[in-house]
Protein backbone atom coordinates (compact mmCIF):
# COMPACT_ATOMS: atom_id res chain seq x y z
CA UNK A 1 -7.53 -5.53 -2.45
CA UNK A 2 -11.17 -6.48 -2.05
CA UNK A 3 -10.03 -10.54 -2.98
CA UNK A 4 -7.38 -10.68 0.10
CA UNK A 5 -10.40 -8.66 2.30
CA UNK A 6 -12.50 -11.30 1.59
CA UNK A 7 -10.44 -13.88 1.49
CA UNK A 8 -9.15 -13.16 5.04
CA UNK A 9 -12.66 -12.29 6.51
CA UNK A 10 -13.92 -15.48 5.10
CA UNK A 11 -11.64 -17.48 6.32
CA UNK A 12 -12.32 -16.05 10.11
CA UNK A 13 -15.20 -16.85 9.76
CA UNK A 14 -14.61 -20.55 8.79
CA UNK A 15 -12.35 -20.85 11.52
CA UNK A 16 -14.93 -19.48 13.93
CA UNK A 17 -17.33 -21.93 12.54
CA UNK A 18 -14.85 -24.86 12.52
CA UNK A 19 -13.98 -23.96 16.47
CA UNK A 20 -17.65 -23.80 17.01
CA UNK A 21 -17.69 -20.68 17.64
CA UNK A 22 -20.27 -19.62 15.62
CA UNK A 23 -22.45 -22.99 16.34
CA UNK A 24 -22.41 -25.81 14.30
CA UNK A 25 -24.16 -24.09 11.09
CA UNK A 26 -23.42 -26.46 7.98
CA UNK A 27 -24.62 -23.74 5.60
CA UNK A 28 -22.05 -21.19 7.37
CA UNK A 29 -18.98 -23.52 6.91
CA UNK A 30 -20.24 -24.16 3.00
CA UNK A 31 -20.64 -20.48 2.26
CA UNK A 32 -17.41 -19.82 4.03
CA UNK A 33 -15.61 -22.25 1.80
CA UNK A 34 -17.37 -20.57 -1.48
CA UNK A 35 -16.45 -17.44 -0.29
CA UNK A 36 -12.65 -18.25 0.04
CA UNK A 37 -12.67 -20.19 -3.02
CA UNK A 38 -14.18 -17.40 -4.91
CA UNK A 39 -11.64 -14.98 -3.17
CA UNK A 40 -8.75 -16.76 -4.42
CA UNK A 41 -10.03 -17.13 -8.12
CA UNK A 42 -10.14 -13.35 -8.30
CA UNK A 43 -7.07 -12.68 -6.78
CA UNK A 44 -5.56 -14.68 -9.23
CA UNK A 45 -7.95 -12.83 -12.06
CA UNK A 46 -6.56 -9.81 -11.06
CA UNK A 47 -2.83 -10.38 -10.81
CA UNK A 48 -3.08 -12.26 -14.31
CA UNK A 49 -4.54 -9.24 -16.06
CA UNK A 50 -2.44 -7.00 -14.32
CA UNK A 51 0.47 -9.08 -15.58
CA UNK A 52 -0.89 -9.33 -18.84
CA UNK A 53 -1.67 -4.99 -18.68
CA UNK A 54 1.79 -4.86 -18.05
CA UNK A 55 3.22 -6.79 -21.03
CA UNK A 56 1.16 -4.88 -23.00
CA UNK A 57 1.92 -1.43 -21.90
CA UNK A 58 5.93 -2.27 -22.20
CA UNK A 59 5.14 -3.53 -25.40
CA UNK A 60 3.27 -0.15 -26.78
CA UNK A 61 6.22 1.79 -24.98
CA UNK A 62 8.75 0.31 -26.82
CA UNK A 63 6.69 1.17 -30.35
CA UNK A 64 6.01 4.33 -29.42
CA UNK A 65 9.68 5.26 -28.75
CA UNK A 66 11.13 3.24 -32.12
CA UNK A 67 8.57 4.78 -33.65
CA UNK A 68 9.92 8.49 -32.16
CA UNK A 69 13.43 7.71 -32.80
CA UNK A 70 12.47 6.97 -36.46
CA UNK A 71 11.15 10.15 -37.03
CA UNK A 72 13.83 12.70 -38.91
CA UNK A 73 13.03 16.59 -37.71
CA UNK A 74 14.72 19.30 -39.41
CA UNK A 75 16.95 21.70 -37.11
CA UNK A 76 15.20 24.29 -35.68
CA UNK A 77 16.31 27.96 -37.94
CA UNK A 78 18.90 30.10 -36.29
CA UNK A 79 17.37 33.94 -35.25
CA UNK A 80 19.71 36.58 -35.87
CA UNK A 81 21.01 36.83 -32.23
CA UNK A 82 22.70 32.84 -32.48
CA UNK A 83 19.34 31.35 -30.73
CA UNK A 84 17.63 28.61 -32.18
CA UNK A 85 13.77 29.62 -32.26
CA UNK A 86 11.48 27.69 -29.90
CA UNK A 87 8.04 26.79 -30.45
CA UNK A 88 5.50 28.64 -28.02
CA UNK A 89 7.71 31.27 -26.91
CA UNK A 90 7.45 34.83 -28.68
CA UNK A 91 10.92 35.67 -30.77
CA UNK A 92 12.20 38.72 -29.55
C-alpha cells in the first residue's frame, strides 16, 4: 500500500515539476524519478513474496491435511446409554 502511495504522490509531483509548476528544479525532477523507480521495485518486492507466501502456505496445507488423513484413530468407546464419549465434556 505504501509502494502505490508513493508511487502516485511521486509521480504528482514529477508532473508538477515537468508542467513547471513547481519551477524548474533539476534536483526535484531527479528525486521524483528515484522515488517512482524505487516505488515500483517494491511493489513488485511485495507482490513476489506475497506470491511466493502463498505457494508456500498451499504447499504446508496440503501436508498438513495428508498428513491428518494418514493418521488411524481408534473409535471413540460406547457409554452404557448408546453415546460415544467425547473428550472435554463430563460423562454423565
Amino acid at each position: 500500500m505504501a509502494s502505490k502511495i508513493v508511487i502516485s504522490g511521486c509521480a504528482a509531483l514529477l508532473l508538477g515539476a515537468v508542467l513547471g509548476l513547481l519551477g524548474s528544479n533539476a534536483v526535484v525532477v531527479l528525486g521524483t524519478i528515484a522515488a517512482v523507480l524505487g516505488g515500483i521495485v517494491s511493489l513488485g518486492s511485495n507482490v513476489s513474496t506475497l506470491r511466493q507466501t502463498m505457494a508456500a502456505t498451499a504447499a504446508a496445507e496440503t501436508l498438513r491435511s495428508d498428513l491428518i488423513g494418514s493418521i488411524d484413530l481408534p473409535a471413540p468407546p460406547e457409554l452404557p446409554c448408546g453415546r460415544t464419549s467425547a473428550a472435554g465434556h463430563a460423562e454423565k
